[in-house]
Every structure is written in structure tokens, then in C-alpha cells.
PDB file of N, CA and C in Angstrom:
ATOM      1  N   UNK A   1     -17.976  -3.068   5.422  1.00  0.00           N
ATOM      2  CA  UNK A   1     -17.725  -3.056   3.995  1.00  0.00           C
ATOM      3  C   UNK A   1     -16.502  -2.186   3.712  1.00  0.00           C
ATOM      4  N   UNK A   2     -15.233  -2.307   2.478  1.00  0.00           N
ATOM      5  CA  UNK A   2     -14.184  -2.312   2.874  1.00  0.00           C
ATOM      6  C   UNK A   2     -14.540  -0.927   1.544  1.00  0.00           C
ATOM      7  N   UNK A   3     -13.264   0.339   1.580  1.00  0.00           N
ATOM      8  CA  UNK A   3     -14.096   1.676   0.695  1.00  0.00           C
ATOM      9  C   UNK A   3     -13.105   1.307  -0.230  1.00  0.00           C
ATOM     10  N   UNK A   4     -13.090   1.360  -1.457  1.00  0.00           N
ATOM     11  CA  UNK A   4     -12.753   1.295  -2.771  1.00  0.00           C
ATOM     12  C   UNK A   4     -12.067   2.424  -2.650  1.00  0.00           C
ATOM     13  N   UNK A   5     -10.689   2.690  -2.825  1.00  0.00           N
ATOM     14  CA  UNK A   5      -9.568   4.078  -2.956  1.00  0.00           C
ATOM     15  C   UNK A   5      -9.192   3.828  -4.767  1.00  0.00           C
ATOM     16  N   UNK A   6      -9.088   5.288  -5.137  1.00  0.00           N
ATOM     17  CA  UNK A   6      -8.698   4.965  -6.650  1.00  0.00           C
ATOM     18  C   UNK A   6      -7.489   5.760  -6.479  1.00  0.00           C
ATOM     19  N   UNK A   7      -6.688   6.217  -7.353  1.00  0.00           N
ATOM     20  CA  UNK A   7      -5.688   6.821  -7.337  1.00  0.00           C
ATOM     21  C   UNK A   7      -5.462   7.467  -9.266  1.00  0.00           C
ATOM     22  N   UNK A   8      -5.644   8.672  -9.120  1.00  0.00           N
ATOM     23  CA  UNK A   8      -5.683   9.154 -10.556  1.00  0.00           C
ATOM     24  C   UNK A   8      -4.570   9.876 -10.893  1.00  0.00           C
ATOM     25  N   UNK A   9      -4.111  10.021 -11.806  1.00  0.00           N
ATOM     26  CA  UNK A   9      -2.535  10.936 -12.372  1.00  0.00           C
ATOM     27  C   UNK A   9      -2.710  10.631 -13.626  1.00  0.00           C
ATOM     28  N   UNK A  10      -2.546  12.114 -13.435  1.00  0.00           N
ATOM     29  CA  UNK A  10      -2.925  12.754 -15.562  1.00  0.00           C
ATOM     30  C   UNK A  10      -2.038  11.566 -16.180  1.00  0.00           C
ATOM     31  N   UNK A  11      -2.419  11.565 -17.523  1.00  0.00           N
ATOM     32  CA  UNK A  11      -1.367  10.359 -18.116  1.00  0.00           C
ATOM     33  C   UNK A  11      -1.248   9.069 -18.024  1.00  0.00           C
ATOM     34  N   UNK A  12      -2.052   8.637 -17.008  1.00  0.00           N
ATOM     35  CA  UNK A  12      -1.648   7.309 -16.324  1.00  0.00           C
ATOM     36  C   UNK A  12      -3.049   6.486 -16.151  1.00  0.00           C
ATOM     37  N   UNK A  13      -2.996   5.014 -15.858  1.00  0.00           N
ATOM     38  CA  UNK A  13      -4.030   4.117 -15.507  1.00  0.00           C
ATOM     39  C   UNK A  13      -4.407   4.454 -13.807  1.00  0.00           C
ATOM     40  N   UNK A  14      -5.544   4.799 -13.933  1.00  0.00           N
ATOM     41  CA  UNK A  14      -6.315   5.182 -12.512  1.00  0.00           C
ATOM     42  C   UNK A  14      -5.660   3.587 -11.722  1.00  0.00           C
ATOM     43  N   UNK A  15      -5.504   3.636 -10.270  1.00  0.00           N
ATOM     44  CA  UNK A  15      -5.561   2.098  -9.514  1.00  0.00           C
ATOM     45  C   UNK A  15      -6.546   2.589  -8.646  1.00  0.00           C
ATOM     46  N   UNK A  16      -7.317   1.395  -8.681  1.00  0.00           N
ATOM     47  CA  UNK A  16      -8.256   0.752  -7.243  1.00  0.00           C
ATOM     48  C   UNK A  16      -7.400  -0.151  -6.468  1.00  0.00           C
ATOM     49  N   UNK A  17      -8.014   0.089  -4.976  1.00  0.00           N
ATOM     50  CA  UNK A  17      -7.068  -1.076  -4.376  1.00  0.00           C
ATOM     51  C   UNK A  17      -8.863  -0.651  -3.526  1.00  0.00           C
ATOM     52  N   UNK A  18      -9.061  -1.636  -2.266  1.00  0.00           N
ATOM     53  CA  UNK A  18      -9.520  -1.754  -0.922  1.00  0.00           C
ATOM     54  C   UNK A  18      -8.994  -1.557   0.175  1.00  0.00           C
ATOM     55  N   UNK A  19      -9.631  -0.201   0.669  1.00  0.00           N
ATOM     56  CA  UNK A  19      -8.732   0.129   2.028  1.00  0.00           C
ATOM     57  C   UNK A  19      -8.775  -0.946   3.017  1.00  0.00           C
ATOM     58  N   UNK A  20      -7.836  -1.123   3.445  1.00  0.00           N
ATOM     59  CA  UNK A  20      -7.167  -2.363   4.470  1.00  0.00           C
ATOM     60  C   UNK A  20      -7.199  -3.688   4.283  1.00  0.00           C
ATOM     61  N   UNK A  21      -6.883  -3.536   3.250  1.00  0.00           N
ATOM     62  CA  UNK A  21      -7.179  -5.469   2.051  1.00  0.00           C
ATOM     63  C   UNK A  21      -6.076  -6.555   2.481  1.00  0.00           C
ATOM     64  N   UNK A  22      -4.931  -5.226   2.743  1.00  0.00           N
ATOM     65  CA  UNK A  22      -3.780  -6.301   2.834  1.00  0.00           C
ATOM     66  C   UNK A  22      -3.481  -6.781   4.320  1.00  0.00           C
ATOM     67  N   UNK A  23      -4.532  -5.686   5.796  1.00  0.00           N
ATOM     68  CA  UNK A  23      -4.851  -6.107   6.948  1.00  0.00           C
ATOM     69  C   UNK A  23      -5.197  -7.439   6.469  1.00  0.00           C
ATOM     70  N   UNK A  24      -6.710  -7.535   6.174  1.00  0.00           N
ATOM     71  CA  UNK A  24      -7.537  -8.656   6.399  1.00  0.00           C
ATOM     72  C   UNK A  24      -6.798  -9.657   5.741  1.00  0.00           C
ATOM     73  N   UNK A  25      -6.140  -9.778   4.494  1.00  0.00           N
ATOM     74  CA  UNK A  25      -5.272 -10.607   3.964  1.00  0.00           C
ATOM     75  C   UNK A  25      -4.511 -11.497   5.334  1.00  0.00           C
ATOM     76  N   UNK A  26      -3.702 -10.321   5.820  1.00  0.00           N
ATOM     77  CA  UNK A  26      -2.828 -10.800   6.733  1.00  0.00           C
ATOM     78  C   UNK A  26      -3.052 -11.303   8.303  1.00  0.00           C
ATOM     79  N   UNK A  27      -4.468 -10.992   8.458  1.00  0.00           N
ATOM     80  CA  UNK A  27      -4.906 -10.924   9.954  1.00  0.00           C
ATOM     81  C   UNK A  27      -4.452 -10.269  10.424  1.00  0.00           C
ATOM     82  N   UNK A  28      -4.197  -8.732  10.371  1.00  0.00           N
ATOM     83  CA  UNK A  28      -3.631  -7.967  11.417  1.00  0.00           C
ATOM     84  C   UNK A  28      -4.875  -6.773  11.652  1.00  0.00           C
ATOM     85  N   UNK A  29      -5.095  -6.490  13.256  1.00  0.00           N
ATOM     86  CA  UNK A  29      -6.205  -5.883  13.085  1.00  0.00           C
ATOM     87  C   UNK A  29      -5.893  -4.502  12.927  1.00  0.00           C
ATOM     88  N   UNK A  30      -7.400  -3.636  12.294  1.00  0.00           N
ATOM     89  CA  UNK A  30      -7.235  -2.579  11.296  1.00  0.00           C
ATOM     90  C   UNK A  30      -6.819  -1.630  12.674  1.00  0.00           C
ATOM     91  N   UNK A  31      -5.737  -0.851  11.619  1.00  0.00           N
ATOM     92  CA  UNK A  31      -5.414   0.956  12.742  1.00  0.00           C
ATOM     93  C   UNK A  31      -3.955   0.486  13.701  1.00  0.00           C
ATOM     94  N   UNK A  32      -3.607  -1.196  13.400  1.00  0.00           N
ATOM     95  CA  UNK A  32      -1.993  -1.208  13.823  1.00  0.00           C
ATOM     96  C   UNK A  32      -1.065  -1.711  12.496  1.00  0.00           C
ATOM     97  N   UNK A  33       0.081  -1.325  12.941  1.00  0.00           N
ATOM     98  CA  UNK A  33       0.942  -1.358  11.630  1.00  0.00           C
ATOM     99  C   UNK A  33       1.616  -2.837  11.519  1.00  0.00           C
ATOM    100  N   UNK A  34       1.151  -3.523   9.990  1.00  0.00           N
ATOM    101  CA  UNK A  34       1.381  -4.867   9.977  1.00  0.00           C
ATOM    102  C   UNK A  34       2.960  -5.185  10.349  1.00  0.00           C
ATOM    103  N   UNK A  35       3.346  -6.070  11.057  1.00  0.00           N
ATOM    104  CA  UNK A  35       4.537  -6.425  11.008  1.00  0.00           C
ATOM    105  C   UNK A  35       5.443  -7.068  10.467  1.00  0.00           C
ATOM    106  N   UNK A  36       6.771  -6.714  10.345  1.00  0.00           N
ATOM    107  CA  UNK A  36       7.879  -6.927   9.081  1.00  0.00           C
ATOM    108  C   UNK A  36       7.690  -8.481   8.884  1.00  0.00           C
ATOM    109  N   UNK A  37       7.944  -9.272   9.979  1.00  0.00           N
ATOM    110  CA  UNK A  37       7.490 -10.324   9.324  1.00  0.00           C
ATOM    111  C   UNK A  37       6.496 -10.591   8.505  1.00  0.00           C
ATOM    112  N   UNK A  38       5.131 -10.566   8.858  1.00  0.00           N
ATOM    113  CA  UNK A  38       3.894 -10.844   7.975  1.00  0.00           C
ATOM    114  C   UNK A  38       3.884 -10.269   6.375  1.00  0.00           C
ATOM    115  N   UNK A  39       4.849  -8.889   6.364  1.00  0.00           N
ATOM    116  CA  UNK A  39       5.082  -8.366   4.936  1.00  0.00           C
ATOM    117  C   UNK A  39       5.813  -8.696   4.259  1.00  0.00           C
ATOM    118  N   UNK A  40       6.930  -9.747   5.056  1.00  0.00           N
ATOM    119  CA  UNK A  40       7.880 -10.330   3.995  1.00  0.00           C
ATOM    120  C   UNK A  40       7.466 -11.533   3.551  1.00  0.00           C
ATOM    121  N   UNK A  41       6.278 -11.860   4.497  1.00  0.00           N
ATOM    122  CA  UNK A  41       5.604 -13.149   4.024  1.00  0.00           C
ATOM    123  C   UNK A  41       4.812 -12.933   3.199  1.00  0.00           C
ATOM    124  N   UNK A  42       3.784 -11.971   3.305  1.00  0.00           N
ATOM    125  CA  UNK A  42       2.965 -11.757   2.315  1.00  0.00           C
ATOM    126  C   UNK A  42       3.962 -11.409   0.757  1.00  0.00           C
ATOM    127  N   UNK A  43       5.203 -10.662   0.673  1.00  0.00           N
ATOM    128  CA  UNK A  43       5.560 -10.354  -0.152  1.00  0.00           C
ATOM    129  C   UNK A  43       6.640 -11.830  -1.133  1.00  0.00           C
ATOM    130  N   UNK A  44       6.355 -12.571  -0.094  1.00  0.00           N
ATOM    131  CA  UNK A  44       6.725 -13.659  -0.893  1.00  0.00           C
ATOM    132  C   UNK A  44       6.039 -14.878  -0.850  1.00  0.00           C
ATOM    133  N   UNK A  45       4.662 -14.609  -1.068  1.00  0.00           N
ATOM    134  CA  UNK A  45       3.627 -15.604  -1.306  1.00  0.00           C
ATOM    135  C   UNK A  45       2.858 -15.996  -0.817  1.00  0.00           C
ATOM    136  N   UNK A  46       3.228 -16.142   1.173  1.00  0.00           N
ATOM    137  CA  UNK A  46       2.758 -17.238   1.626  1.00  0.00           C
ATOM    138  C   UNK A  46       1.454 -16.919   1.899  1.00  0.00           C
ATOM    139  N   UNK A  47       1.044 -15.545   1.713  1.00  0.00           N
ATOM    140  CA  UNK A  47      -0.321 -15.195   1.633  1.00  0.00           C
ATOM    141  C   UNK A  47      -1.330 -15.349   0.416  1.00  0.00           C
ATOM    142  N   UNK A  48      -0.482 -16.215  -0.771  1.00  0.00           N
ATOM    143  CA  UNK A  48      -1.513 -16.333  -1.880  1.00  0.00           C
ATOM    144  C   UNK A  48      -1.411 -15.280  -2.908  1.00  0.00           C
ATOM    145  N   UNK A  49      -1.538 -15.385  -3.826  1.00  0.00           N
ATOM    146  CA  UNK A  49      -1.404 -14.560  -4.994  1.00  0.00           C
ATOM    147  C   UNK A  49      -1.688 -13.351  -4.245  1.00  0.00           C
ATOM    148  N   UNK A  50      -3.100 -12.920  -3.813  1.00  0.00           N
ATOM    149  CA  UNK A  50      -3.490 -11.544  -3.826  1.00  0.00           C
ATOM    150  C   UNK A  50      -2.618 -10.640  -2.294  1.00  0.00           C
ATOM    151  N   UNK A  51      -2.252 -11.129  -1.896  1.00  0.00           N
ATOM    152  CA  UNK A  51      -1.720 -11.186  -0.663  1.00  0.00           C
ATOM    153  C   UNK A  51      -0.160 -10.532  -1.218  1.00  0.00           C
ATOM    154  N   UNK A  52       0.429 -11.061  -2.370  1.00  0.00           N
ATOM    155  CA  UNK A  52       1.821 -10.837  -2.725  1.00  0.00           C
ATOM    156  C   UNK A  52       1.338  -9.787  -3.823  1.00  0.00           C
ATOM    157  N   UNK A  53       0.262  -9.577  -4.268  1.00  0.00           N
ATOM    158  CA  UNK A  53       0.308  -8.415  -5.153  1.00  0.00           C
ATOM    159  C   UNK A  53       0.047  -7.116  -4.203  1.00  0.00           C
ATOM    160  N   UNK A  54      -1.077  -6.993  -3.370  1.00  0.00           N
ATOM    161  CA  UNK A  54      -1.504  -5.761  -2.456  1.00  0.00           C
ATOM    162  C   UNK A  54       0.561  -5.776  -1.529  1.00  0.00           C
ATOM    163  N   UNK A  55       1.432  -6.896  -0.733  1.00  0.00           N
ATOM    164  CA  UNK A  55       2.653  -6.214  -0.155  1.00  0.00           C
ATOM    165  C   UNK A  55       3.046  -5.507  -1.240  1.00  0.00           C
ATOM    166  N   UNK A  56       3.734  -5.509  -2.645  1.00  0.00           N
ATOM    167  CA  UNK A  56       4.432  -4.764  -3.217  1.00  0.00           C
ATOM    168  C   UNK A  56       3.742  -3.823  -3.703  1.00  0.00           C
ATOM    169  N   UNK A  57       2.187  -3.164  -3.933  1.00  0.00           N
ATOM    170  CA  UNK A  57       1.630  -2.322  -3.805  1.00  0.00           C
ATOM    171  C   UNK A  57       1.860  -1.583  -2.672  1.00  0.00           C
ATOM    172  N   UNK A  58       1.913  -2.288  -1.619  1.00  0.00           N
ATOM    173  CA  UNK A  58       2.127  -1.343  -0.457  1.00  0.00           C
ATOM    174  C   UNK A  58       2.935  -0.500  -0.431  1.00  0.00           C
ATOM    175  N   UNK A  59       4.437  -1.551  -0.599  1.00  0.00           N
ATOM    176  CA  UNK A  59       6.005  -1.052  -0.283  1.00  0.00           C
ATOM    177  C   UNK A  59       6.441  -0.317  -1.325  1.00  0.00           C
ATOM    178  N   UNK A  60       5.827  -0.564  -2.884  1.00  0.00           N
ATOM    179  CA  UNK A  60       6.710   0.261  -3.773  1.00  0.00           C
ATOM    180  C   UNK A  60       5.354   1.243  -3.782  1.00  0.00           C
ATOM    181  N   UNK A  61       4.396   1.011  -5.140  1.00  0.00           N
ATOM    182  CA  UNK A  61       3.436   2.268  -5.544  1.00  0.00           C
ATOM    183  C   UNK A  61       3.512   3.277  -3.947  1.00  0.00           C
ATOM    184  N   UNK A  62       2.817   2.822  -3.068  1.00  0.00           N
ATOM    185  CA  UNK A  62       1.832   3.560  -1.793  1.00  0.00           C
ATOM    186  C   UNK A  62       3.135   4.647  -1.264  1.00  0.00           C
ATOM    187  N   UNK A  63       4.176   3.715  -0.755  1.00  0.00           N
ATOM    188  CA  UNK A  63       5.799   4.157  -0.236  1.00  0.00           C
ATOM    189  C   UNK A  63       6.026   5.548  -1.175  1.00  0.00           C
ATOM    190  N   UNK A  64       6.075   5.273  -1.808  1.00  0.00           N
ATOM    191  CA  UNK A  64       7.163   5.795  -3.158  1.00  0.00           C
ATOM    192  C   UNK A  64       6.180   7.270  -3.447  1.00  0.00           C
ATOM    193  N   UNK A  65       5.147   7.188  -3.065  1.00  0.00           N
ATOM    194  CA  UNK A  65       3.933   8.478  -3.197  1.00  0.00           C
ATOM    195  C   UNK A  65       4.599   9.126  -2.103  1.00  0.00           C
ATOM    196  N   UNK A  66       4.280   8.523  -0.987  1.00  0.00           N
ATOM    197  CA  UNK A  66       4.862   9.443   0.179  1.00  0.00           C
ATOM    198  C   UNK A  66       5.804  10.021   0.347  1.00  0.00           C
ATOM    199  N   UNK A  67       6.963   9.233  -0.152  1.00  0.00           N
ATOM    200  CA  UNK A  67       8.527   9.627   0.008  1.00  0.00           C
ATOM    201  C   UNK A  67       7.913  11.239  -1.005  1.00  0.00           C
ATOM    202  N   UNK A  68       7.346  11.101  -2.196  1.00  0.00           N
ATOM    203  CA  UNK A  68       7.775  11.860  -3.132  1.00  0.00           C
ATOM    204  C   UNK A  68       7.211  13.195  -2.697  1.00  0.00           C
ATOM    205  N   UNK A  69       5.785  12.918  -1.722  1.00  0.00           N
ATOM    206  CA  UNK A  69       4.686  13.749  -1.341  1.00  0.00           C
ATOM    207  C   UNK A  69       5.909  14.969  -0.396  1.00  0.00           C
ATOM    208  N   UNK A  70       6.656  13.909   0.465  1.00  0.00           N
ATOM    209  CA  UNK A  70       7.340  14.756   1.642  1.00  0.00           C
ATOM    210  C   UNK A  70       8.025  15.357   1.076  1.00  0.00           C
ATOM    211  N   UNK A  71       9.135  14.741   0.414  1.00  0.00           N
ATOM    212  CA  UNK A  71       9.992  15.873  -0.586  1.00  0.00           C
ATOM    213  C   UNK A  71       9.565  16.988  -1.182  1.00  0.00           C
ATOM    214  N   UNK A  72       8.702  16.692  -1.772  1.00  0.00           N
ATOM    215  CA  UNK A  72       7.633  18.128  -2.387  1.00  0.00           C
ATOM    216  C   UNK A  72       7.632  19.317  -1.011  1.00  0.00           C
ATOM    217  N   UNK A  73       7.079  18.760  -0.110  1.00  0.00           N
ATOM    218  CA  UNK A  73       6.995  19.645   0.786  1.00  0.00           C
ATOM    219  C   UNK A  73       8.180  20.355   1.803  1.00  0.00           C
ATOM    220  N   UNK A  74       9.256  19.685   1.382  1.00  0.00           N
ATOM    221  CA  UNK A  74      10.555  20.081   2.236  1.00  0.00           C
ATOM    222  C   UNK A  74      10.892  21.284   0.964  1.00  0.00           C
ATOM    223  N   UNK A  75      10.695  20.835  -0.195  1.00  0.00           N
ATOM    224  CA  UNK A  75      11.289  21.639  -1.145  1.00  0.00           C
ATOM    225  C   UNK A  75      10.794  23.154  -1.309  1.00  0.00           C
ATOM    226  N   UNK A  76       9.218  23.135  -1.120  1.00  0.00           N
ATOM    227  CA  UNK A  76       8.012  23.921  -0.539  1.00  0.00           C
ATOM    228  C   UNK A  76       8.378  25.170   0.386  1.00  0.00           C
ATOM    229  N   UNK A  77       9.019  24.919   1.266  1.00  0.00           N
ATOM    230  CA  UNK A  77       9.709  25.400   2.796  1.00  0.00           C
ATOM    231  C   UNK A  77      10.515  26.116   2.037  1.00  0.00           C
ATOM    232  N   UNK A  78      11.351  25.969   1.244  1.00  0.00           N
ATOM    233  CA  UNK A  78      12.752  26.569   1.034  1.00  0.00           C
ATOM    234  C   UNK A  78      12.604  27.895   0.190  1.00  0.00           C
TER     235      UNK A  78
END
């Protein structure tokens, strides 16, 4: 059974997603990193609506946390 992740920030609409939704979407098995192909496919359809909404969840929202997470912490150091 797949765990329900929410994501909360003051101000903002909480997101749910399903941890490893966009694995099983894609057939790639869980704990290896999907490959560029399959994400440019998924990100342009050929995986079906839900398939093209969870890639650009991936690459922008999920990405874009991290980038911001690390920066925080380089800045942290100084």
C-alpha cells in the first residue's frame, strides 16, 4: 500500500501526492532512479494524464524544494 506524503507551507494549499506513484506509473522498480527517457515520456503524455501530471510534479514542485533546501544550507555554513 503506497503512503500518502502531504506537503504543508504557511500560506499555501497543502499537496498530497503517493510515494512512488510516478515508479508504478512508469514501471520502474521502486529504490532506482527512473530514466530520462521514461520522464520525458511520461512528461509528455505517453503515460496518460496522471503520468504527465506526477513528471512535472516531480521535475518542477519536488526539484525546486531541494535546490532551495541546499541553498539554505550552503548559506547556513557561511
Amino acid at each position: 500500500m503506497a503512503k500518502t506524503i502531504t506537503i504543508k507551507k504557511k500560506g499555501k494549499k497543502p499537496i498530497k501526492f503517493k510515494e512512488g506513484g510516478l515508479h508504478r506509473t512508469t514501471n520502474t522498480p521502486a529504490g532506482q532512479k527512473i530514466p530520462l527517457s521514461k520522464m520525458r515520456a511520461a512528461k509528455a503524455g505517453r503515460y496518460g494524464k496522471l503520468g504527465k501530471m506526477q513528471a512535472n510534479m516531480a521535475t518542477g514542485l519536488l526539484a525546486a524544494g531541494r535546490k532551495t533546501a541546499a541553498k539554505n544550507r550552503r548559506k547556513a555554513k557561511k
